[in-house]
Protein backbone atom coordinates (compact mmCIF):
# COMPACT_ATOMS: atom_id res chain seq x y z
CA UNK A 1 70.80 182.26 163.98
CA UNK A 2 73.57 181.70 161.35
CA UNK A 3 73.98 185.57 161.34
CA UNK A 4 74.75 185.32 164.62
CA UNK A 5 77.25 182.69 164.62
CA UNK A 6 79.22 184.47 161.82
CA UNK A 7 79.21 187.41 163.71
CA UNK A 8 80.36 185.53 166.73
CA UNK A 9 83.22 183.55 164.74
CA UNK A 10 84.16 186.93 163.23
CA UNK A 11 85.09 188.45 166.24
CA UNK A 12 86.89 185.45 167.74
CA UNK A 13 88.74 184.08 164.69
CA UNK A 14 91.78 186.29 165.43
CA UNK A 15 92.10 184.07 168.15
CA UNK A 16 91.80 180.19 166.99
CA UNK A 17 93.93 177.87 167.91
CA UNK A 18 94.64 175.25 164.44
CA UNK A 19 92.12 172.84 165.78
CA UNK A 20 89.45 175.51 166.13
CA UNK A 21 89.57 177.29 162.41
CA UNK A 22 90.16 173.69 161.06
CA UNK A 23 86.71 172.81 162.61
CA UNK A 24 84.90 176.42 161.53
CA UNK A 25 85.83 175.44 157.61
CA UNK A 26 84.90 172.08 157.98
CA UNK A 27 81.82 173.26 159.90
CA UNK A 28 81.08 174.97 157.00
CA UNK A 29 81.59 172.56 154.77
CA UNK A 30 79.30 170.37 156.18
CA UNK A 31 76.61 172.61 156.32
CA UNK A 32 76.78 173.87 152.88
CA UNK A 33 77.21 177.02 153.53
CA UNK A 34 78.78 180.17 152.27
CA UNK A 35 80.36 181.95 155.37
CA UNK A 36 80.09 185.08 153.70
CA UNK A 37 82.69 187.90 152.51
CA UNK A 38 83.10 189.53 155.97
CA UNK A 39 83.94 185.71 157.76
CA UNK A 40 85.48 184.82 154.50
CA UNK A 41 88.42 186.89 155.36
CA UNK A 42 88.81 186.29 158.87
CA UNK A 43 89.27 182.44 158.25
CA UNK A 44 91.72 183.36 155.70
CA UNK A 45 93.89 184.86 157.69
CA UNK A 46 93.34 182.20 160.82
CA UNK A 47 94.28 179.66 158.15
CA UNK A 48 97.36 181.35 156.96
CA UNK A 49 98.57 182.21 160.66
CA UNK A 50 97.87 178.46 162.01
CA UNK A 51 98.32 176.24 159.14
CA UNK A 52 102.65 176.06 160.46
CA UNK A 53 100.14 174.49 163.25
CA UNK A 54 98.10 171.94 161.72
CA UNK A 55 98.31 168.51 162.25
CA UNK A 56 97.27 166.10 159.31
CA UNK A 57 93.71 165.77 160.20
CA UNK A 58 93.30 169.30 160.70
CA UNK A 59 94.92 170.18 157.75
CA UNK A 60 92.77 167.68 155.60
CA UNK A 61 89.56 169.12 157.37
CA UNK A 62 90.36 172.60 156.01
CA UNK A 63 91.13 171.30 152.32
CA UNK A 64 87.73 169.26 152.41
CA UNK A 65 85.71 172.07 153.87
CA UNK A 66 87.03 174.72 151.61
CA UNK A 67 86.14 172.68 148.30
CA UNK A 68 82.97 171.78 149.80
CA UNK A 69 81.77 175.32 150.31
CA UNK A 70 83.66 176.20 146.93
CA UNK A 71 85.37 179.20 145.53
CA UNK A 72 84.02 182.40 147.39
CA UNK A 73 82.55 185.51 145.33
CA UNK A 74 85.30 188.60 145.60
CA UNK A 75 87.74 186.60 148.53
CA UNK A 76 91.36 185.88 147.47
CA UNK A 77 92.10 182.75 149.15
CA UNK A 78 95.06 181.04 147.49
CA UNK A 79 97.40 182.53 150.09
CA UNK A 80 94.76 180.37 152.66
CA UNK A 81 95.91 177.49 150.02
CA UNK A 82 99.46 178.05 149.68
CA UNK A 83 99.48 177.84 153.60
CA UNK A 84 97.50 174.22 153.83
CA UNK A 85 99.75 173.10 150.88
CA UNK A 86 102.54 173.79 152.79
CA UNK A 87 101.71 172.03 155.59
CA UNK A 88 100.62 168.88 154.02
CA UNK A 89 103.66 168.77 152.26
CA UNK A 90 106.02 169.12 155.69
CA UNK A 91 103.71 166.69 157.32
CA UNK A 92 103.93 163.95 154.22
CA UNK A 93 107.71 164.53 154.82
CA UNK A 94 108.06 164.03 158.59
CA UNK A 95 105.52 160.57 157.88
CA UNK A 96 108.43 159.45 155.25
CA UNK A 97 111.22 160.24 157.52
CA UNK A 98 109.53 158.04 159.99
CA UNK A 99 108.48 155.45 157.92
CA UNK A 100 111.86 155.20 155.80
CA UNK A 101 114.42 156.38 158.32
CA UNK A 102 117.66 158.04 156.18
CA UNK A 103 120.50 155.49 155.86
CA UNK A 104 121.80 152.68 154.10
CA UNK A 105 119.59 151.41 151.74
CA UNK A 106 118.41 147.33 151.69
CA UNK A 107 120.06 145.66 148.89
């Protein structure tokens, strides 16, 4: 059955929307399992081309999942990393604009 799912998730991954690879890694996570190499790359690249997409939640649902699962045997995926970093950091900005709005300072 899991061979089927990856199989499945393979072939629709160049799809996902930011919600739906977010849930896949976290799936994963949860799980404990390894996706595999083939799967592997697909969510790479789904993170890399939605992470601009994320919201927080989704975001921190990627990070968990892909240190849960751990480092993957012969799959480069700080470019996966970079992308989620990047993210976090423009969404940690927009919360701080909102939360201290630019302007005078209180005394």
């Amino acid at each position: 059955l899991m061979l089927a799912i990856k199989d499945r998730v393979c072939v629709l991954a160049e799809g996902f929307t930011p919600k739906e690879v977010s849930d896949v890694v976290w799936a994963f996570g949860r799980l404990k399992r390894d996706p595999g190499f083939r799967l592997w790359g697909e969510l790479r690249v789904a993170i890399v081309r939605c992470a601009g997409g994320m919201t927080s939640r989704e975001v921190c649902n990627c990070l968990w999942g892909l240190a849960t699962i751990g480092e993957p045997d012969g799959v480069d995926i700080s470019k996966a990393l970079h992308a989620l970093q990047r993210q976090a950091g423009a969404t940690i900005s927009l919360l701080e604009a909102s939360v201290f709005p630019p302007g005078p300072k209180p005394s």
